[in-house]
PDB file of N, CA and C in Angstrom:
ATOM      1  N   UNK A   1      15.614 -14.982  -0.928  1.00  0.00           N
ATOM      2  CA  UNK A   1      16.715 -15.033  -0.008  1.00  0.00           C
ATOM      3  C   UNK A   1      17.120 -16.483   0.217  1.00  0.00           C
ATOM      4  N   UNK A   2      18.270 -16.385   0.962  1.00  0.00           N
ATOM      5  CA  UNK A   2      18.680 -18.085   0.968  1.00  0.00           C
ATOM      6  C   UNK A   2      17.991 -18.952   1.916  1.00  0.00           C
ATOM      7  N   UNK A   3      17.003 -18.425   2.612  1.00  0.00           N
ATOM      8  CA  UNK A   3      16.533 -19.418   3.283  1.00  0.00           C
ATOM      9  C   UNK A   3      15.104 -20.014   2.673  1.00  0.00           C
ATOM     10  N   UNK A   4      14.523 -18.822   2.385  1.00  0.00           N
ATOM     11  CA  UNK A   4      13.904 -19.363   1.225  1.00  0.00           C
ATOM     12  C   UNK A   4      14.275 -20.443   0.010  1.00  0.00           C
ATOM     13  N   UNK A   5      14.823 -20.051  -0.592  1.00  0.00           N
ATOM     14  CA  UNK A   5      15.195 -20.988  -1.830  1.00  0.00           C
ATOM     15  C   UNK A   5      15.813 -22.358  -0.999  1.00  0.00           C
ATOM     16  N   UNK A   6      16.118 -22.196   0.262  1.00  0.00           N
ATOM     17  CA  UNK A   6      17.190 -23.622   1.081  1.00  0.00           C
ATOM     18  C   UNK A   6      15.161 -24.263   1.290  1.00  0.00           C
ATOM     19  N   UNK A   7      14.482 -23.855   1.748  1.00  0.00           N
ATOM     20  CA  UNK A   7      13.278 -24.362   2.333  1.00  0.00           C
ATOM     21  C   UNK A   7      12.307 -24.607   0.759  1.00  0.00           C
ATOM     22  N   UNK A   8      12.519 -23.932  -0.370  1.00  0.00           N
ATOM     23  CA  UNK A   8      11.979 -24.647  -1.351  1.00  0.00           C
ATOM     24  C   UNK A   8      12.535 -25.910  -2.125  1.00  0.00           C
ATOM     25  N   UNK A   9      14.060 -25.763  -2.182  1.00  0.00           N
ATOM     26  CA  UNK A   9      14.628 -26.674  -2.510  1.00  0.00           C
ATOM     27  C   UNK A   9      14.132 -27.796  -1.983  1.00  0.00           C
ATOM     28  N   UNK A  10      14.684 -28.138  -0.173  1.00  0.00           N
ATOM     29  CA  UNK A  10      14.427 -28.976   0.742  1.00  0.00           C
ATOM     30  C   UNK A  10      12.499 -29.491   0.447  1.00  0.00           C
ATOM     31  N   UNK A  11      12.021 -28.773   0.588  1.00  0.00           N
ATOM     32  CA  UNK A  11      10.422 -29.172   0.138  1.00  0.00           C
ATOM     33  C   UNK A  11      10.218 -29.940  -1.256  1.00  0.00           C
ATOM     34  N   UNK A  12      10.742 -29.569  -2.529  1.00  0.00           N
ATOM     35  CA  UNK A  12      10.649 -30.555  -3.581  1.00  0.00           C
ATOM     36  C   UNK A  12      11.231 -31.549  -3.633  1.00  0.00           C
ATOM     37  N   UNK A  13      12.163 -31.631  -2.840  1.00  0.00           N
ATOM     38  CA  UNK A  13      13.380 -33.242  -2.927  1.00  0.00           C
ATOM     39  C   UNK A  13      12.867 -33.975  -2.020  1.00  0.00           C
ATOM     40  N   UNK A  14      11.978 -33.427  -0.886  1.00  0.00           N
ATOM     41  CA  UNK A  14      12.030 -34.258  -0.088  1.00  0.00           C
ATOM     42  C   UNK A  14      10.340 -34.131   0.670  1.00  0.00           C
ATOM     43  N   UNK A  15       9.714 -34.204   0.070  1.00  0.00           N
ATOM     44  CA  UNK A  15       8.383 -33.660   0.815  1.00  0.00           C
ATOM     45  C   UNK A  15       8.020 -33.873   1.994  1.00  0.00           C
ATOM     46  N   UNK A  16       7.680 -35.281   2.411  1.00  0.00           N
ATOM     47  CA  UNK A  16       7.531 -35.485   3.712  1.00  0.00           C
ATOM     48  C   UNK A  16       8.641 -35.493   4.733  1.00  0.00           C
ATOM     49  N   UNK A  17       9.363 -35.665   4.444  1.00  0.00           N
ATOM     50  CA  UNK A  17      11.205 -35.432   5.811  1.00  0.00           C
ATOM     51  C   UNK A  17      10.989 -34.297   5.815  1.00  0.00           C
ATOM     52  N   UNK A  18      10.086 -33.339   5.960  1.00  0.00           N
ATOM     53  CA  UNK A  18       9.853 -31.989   6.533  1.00  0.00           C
ATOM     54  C   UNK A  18       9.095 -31.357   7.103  1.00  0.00           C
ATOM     55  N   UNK A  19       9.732 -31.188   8.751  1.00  0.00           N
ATOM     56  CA  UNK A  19       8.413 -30.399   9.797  1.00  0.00           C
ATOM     57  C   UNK A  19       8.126 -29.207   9.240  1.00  0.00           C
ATOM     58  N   UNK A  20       7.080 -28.764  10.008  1.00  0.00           N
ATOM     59  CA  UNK A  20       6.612 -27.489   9.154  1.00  0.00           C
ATOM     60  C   UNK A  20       6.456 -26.698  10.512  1.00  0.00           C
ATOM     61  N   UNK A  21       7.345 -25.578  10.159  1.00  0.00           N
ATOM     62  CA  UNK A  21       7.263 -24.690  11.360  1.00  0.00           C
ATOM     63  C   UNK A  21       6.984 -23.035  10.984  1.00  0.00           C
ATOM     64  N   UNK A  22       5.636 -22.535  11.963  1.00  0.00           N
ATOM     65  CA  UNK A  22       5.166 -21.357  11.054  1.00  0.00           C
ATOM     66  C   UNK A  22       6.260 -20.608  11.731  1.00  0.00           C
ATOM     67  N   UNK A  23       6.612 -20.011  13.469  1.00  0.00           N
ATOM     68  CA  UNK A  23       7.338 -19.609  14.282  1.00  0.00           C
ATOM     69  C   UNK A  23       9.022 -19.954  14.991  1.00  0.00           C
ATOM     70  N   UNK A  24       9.321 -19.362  15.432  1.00  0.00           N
ATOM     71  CA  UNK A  24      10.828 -19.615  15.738  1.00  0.00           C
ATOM     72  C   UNK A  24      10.059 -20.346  17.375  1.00  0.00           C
ATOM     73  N   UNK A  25      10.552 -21.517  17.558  1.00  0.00           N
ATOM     74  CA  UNK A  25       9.967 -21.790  18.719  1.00  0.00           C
ATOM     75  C   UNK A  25      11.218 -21.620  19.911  1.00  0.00           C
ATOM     76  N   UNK A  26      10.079 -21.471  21.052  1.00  0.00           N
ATOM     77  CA  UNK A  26      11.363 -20.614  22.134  1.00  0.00           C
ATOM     78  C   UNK A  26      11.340 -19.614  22.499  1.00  0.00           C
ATOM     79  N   UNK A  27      10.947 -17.980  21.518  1.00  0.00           N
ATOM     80  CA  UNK A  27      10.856 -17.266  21.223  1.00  0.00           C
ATOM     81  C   UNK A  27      10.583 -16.699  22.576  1.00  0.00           C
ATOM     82  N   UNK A  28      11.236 -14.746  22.545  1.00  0.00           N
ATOM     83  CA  UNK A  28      10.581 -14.320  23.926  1.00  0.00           C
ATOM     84  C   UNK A  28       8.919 -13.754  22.750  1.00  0.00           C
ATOM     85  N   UNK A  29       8.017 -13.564  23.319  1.00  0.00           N
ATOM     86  CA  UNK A  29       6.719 -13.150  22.812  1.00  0.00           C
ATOM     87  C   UNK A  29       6.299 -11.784  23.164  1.00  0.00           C
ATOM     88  N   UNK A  30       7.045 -11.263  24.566  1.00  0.00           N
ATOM     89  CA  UNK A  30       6.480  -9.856  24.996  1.00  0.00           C
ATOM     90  C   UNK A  30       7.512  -9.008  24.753  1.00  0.00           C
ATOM     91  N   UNK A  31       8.548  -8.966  23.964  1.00  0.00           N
ATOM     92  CA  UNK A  31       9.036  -7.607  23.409  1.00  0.00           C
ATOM     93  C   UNK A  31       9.522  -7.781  21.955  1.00  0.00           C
ATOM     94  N   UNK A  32      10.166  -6.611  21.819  1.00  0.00           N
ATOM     95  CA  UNK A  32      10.169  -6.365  19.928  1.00  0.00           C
ATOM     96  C   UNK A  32      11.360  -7.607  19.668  1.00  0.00           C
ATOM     97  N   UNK A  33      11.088  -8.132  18.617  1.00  0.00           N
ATOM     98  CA  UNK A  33      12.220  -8.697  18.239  1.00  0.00           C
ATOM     99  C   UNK A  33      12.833  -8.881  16.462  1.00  0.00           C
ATOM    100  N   UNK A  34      13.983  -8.268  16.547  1.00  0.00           N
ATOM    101  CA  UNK A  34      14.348  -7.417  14.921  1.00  0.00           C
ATOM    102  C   UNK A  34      14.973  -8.450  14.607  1.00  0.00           C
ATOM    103  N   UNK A  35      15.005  -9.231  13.315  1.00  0.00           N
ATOM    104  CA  UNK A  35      15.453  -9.800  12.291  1.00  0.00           C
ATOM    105  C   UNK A  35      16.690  -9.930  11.687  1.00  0.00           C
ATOM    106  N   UNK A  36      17.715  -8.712  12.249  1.00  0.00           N
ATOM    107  CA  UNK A  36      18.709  -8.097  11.986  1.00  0.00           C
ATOM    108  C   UNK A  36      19.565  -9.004  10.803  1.00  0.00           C
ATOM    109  N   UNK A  37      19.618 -10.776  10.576  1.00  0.00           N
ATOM    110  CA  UNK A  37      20.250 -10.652   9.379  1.00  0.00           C
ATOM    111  C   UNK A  37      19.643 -10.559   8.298  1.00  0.00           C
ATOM    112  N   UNK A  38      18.161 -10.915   8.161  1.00  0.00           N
ATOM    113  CA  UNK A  38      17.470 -10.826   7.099  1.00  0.00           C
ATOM    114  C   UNK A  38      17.364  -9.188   6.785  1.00  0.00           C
ATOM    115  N   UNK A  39      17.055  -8.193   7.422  1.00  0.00           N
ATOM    116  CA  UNK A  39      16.831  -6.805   7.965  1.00  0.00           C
ATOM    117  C   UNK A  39      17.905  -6.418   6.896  1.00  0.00           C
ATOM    118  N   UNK A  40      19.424  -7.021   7.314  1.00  0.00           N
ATOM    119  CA  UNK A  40      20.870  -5.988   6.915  1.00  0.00           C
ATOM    120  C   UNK A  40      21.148  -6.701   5.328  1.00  0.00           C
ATOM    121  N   UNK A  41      20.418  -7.911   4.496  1.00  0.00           N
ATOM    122  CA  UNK A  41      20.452  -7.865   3.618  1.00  0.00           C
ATOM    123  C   UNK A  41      19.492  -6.908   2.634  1.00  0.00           C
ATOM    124  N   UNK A  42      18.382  -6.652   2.649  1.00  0.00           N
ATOM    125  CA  UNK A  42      17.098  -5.848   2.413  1.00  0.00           C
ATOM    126  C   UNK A  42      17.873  -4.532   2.938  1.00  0.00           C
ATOM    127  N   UNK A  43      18.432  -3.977   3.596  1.00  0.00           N
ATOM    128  CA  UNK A  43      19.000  -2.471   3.854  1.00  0.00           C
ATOM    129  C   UNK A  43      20.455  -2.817   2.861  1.00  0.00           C
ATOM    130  N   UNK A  44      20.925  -3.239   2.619  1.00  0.00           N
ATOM    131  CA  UNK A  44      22.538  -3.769   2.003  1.00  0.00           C
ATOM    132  C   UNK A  44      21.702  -3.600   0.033  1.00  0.00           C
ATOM    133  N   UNK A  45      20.803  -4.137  -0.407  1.00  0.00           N
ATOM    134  CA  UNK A  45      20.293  -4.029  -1.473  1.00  0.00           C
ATOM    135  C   UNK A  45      19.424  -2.234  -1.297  1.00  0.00           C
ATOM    136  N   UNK A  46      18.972  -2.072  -0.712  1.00  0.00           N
ATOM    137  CA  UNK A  46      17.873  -0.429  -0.643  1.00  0.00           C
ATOM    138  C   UNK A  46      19.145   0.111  -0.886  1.00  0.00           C
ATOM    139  N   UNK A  47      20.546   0.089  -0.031  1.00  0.00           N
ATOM    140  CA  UNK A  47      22.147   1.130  -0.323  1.00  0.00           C
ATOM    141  C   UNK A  47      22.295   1.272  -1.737  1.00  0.00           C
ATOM    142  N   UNK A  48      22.053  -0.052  -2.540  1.00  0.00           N
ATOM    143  CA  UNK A  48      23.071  -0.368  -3.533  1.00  0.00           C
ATOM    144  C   UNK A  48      22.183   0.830  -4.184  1.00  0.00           C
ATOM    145  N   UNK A  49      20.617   0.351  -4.236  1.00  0.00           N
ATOM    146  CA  UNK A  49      19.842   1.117  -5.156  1.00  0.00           C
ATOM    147  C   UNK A  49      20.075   2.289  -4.884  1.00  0.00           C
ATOM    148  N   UNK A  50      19.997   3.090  -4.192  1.00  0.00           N
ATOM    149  CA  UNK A  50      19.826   4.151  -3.792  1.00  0.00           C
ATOM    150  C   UNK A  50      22.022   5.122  -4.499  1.00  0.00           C
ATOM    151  N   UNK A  51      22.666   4.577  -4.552  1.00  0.00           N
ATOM    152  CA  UNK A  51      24.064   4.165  -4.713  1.00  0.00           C
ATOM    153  C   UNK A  51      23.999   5.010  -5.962  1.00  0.00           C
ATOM    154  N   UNK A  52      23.681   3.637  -6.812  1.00  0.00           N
ATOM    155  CA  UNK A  52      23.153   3.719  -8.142  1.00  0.00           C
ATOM    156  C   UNK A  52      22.511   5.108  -8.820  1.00  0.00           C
ATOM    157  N   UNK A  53      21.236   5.492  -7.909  1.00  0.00           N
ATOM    158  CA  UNK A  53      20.335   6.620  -8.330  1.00  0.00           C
ATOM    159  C   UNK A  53      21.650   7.665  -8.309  1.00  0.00           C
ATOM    160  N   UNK A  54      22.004   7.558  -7.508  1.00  0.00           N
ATOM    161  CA  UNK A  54      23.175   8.894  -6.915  1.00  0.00           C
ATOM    162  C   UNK A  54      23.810   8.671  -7.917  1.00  0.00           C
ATOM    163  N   UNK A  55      24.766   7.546  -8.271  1.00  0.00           N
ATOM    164  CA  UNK A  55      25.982   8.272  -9.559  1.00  0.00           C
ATOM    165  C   UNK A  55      25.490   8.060 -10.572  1.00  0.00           C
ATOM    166  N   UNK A  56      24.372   7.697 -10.665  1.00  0.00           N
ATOM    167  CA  UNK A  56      23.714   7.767 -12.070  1.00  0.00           C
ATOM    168  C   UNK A  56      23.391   8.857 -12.646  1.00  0.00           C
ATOM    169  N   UNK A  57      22.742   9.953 -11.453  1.00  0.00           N
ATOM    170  CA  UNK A  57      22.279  11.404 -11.927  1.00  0.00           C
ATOM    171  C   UNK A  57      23.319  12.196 -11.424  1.00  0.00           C
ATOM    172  N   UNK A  58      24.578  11.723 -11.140  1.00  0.00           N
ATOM    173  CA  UNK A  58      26.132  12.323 -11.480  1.00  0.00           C
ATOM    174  C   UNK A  58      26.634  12.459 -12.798  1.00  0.00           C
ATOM    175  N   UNK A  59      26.914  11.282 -13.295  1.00  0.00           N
ATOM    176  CA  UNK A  59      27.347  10.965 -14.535  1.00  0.00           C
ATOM    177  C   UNK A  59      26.305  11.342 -15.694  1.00  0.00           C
ATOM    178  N   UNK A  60      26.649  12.266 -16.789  1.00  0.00           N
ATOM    179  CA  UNK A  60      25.523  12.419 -17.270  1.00  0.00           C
ATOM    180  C   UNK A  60      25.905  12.021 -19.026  1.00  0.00           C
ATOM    181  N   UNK A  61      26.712  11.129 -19.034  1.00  0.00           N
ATOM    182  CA  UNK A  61      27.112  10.506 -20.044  1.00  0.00           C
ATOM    183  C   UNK A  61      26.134   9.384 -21.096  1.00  0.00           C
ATOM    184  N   UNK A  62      24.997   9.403 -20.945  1.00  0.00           N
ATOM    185  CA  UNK A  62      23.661   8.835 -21.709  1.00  0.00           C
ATOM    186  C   UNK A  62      22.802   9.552 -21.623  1.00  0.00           C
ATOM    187  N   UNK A  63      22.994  10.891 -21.446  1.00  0.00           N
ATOM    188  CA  UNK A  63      22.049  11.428 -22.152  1.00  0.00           C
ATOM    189  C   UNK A  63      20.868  11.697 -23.704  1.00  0.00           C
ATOM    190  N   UNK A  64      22.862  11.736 -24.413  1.00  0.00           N
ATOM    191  CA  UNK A  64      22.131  11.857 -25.970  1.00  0.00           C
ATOM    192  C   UNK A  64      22.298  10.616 -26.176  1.00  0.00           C
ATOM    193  N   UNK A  65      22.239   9.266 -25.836  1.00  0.00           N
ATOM    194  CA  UNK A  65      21.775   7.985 -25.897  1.00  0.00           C
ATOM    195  C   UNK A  65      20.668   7.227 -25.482  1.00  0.00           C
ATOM    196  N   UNK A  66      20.230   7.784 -24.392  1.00  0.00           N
ATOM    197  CA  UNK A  66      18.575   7.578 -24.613  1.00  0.00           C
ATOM    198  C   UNK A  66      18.022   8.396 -24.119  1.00  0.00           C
ATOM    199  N   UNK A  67      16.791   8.254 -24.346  1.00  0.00           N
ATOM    200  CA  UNK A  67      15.359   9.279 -24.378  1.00  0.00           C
ATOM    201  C   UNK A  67      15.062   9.646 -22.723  1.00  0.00           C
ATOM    202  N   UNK A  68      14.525  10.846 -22.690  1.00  0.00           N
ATOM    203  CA  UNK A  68      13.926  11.135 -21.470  1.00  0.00           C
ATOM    204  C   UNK A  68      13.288  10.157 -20.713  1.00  0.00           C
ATOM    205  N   UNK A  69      12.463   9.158 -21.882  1.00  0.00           N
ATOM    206  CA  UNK A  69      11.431   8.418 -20.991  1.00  0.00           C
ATOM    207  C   UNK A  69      12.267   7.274 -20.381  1.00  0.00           C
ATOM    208  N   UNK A  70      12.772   6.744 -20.991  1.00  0.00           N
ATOM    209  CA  UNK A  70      13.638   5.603 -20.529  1.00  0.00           C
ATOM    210  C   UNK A  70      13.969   6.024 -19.339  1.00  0.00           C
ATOM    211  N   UNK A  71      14.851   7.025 -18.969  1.00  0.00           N
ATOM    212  CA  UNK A  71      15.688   7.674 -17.455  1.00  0.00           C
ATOM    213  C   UNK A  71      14.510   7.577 -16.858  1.00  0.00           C
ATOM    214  N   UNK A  72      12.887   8.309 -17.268  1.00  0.00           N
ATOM    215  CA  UNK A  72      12.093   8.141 -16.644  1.00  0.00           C
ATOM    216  C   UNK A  72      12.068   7.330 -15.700  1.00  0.00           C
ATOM    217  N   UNK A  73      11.720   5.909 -16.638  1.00  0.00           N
ATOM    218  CA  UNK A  73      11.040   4.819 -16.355  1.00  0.00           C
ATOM    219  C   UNK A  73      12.032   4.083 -15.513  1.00  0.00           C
ATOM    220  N   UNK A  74      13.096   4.295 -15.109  1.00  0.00           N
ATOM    221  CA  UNK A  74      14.424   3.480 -14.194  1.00  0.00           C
ATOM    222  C   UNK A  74      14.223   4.528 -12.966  1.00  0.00           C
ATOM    223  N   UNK A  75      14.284   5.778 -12.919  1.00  0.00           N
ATOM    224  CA  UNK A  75      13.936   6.156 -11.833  1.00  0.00           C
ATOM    225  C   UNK A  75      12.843   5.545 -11.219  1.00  0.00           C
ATOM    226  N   UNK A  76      11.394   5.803 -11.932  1.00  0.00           N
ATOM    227  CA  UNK A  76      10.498   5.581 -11.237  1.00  0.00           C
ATOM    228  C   UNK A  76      10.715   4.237 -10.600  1.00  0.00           C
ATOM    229  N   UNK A  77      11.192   2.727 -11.380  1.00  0.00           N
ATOM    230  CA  UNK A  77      11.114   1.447 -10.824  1.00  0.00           C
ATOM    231  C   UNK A  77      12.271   1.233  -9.738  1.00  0.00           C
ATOM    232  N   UNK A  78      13.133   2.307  -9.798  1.00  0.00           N
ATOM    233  CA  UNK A  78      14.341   2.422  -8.147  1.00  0.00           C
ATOM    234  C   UNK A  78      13.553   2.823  -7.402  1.00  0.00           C
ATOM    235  N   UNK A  79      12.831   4.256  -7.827  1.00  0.00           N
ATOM    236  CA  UNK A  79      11.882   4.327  -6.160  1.00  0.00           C
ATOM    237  C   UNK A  79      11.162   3.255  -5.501  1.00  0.00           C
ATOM    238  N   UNK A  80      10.311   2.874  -6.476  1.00  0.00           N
ATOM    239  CA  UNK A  80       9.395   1.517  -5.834  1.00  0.00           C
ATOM    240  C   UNK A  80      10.722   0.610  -5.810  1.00  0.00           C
ATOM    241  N   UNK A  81      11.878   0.034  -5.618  1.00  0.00           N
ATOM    242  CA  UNK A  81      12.345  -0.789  -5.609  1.00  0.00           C
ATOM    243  C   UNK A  81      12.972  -0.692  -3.652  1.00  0.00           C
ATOM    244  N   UNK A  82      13.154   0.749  -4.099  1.00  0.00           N
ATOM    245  CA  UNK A  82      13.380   1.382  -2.445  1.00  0.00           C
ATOM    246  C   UNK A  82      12.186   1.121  -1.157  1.00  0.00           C
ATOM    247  N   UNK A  83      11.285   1.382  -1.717  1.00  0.00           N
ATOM    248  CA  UNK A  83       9.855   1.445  -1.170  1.00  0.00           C
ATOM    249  C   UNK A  83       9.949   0.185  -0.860  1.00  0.00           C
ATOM    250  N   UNK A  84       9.568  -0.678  -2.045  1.00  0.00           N
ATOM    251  CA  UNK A  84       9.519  -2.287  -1.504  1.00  0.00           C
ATOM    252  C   UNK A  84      10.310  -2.885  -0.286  1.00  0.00           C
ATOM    253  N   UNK A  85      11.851  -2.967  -1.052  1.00  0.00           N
ATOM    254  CA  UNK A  85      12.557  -3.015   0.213  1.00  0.00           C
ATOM    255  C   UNK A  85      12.581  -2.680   1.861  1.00  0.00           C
ATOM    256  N   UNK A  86      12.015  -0.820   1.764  1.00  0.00           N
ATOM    257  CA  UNK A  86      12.259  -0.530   3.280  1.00  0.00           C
ATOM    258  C   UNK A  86      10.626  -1.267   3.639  1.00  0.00           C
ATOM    259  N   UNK A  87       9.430  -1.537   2.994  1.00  0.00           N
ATOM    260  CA  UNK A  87       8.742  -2.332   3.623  1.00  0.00           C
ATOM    261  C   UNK A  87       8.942  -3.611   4.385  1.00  0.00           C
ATOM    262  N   UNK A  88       9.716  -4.387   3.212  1.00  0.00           N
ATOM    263  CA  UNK A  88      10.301  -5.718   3.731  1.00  0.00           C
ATOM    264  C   UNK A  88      11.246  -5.506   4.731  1.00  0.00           C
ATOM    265  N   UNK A  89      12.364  -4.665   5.237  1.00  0.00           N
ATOM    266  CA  UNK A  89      12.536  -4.046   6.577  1.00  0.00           C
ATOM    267  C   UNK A  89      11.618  -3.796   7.592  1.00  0.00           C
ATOM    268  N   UNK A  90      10.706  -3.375   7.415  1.00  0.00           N
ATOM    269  CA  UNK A  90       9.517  -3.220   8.357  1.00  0.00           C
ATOM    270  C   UNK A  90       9.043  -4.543   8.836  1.00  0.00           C
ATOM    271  N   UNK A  91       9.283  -5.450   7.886  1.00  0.00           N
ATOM    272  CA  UNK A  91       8.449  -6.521   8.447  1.00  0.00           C
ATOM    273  C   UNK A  91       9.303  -7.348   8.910  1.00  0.00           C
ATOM    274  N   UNK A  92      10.985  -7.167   9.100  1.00  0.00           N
ATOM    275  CA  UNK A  92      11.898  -8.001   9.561  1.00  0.00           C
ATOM    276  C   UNK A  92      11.483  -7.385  11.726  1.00  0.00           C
ATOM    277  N   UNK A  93      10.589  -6.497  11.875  1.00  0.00           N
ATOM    278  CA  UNK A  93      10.436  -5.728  13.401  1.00  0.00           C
ATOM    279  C   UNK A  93       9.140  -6.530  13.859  1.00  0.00           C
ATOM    280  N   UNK A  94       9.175  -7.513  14.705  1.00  0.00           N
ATOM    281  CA  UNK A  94       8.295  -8.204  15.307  1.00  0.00           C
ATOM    282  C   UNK A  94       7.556  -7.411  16.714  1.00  0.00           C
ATOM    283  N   UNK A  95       6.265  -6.768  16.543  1.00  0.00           N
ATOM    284  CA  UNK A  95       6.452  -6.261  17.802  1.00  0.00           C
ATOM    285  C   UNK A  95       5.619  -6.989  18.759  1.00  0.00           C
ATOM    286  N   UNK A  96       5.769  -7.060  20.109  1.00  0.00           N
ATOM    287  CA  UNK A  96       5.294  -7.836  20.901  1.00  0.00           C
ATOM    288  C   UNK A  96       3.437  -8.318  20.841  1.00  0.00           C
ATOM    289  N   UNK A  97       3.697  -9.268  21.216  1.00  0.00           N
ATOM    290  CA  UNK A  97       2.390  -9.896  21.230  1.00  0.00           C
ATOM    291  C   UNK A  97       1.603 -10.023  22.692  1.00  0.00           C
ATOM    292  N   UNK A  98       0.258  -9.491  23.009  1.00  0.00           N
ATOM    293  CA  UNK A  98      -0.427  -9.386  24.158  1.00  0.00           C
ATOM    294  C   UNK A  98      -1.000 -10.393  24.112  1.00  0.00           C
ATOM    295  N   UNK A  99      -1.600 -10.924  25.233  1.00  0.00           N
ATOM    296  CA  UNK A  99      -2.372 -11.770  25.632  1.00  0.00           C
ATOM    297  C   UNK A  99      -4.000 -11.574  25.210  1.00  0.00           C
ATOM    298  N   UNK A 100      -4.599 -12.071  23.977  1.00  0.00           N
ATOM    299  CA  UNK A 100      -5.684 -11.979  23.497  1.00  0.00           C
ATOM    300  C   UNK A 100      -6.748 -12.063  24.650  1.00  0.00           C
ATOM    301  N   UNK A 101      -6.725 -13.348  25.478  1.00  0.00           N
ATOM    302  CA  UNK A 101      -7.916 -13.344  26.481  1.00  0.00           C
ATOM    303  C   UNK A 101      -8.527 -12.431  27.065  1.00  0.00           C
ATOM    304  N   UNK A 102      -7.620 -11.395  26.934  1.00  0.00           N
ATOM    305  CA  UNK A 102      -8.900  -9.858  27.737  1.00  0.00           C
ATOM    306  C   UNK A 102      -9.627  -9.518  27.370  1.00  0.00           C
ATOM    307  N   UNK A 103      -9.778  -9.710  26.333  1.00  0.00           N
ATOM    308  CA  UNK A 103     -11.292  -8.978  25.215  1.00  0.00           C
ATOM    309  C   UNK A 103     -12.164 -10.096  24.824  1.00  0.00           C
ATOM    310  N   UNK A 104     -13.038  -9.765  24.811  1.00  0.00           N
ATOM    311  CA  UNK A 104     -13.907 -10.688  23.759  1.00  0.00           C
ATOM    312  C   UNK A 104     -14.556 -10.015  23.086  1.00  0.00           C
ATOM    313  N   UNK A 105     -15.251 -10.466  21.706  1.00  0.00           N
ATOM    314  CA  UNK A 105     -15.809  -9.751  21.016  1.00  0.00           C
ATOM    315  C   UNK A 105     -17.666  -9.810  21.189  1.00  0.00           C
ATOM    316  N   UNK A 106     -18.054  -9.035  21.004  1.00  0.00           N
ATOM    317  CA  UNK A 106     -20.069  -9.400  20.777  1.00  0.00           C
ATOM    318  C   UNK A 106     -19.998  -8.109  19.934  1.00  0.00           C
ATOM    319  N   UNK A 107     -20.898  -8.867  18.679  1.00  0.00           N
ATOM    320  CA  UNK A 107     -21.164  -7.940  17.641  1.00  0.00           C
ATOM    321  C   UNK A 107     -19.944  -6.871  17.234  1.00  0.00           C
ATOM    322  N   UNK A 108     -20.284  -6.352  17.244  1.00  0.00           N
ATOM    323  CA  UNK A 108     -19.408  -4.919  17.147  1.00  0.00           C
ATOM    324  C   UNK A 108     -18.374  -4.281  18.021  1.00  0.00           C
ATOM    325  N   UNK A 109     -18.895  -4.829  18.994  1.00  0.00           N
ATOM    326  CA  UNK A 109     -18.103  -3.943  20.088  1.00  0.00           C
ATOM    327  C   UNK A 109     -16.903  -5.009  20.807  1.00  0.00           C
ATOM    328  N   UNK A 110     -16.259  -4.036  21.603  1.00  0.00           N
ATOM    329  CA  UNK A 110     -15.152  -5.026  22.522  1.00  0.00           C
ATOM    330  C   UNK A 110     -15.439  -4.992  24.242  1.00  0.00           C
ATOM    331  N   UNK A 111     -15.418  -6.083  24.724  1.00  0.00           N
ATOM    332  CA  UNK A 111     -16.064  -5.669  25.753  1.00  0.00           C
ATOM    333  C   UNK A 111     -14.658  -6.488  26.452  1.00  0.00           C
ATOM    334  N   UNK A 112     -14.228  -5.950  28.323  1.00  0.00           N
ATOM    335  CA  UNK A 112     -13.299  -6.291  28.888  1.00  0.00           C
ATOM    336  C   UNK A 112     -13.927  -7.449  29.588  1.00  0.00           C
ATOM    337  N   UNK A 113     -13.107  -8.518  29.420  1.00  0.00           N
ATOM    338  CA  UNK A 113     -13.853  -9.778  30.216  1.00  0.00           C
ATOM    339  C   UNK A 113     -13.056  -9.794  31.892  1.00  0.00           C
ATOM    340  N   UNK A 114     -14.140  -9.468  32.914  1.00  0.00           N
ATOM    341  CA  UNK A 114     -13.987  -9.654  34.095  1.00  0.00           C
ATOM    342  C   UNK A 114     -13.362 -10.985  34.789  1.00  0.00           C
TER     343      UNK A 114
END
């Protein structure tokens, strides 16, 4: 995506003139927070594919041009292409973050710290 390739670019031209930031700082932390433009490119590509599957197994004009397996093998890599995608949607949904200090751990168990 473009912010990627803008943040690899920027990293080889310029190595050190660059803070390194893991988080959006500022951020609210206690409720969900969705991604929505990264989100609507990753749903905008899952359409196209999904588009595709549809008038593809409309049109049935390559048939006697290629083999069963071939159609196979393009279906199968649209599904996982779908799959992939609505994962990477999933991960554009930040859901809130609790306050770790209540628990602590010993051994195995979780115990509530008073």
């Amino acid at each position: 995506m473009p912010e990627a390739l803008k943040a690899t670019v920027s990293g080889l031209l310029k190595p050190r003139d660059r803070s390194f930031k893991v988080t959006a700082k500022g951020a609210r932390r206690d409720r969900v927070v969705i991604q929505w433009s990264v989100m609507l490119r990753f749903g905008l590509l899952a359409a196209l594919t999904v588009t595709g599957m549809y008038i593809g197994s409309l049109t049935d004009f390559t048939s006697e041009r290629q083999a069963s397996d071939v159609n196979a093998i393009i279906v199968f890599w649209s599904i996982y292409n779908v799959i992939v995608l609505l994962l990477a949607m999933a991960v554009c949904v930040e859901l809130p973050r609790y306050a770790r200090r209540a628990f602590r751990h010993v051994g195995d168990r979780r115990y509530f710290r008073r």
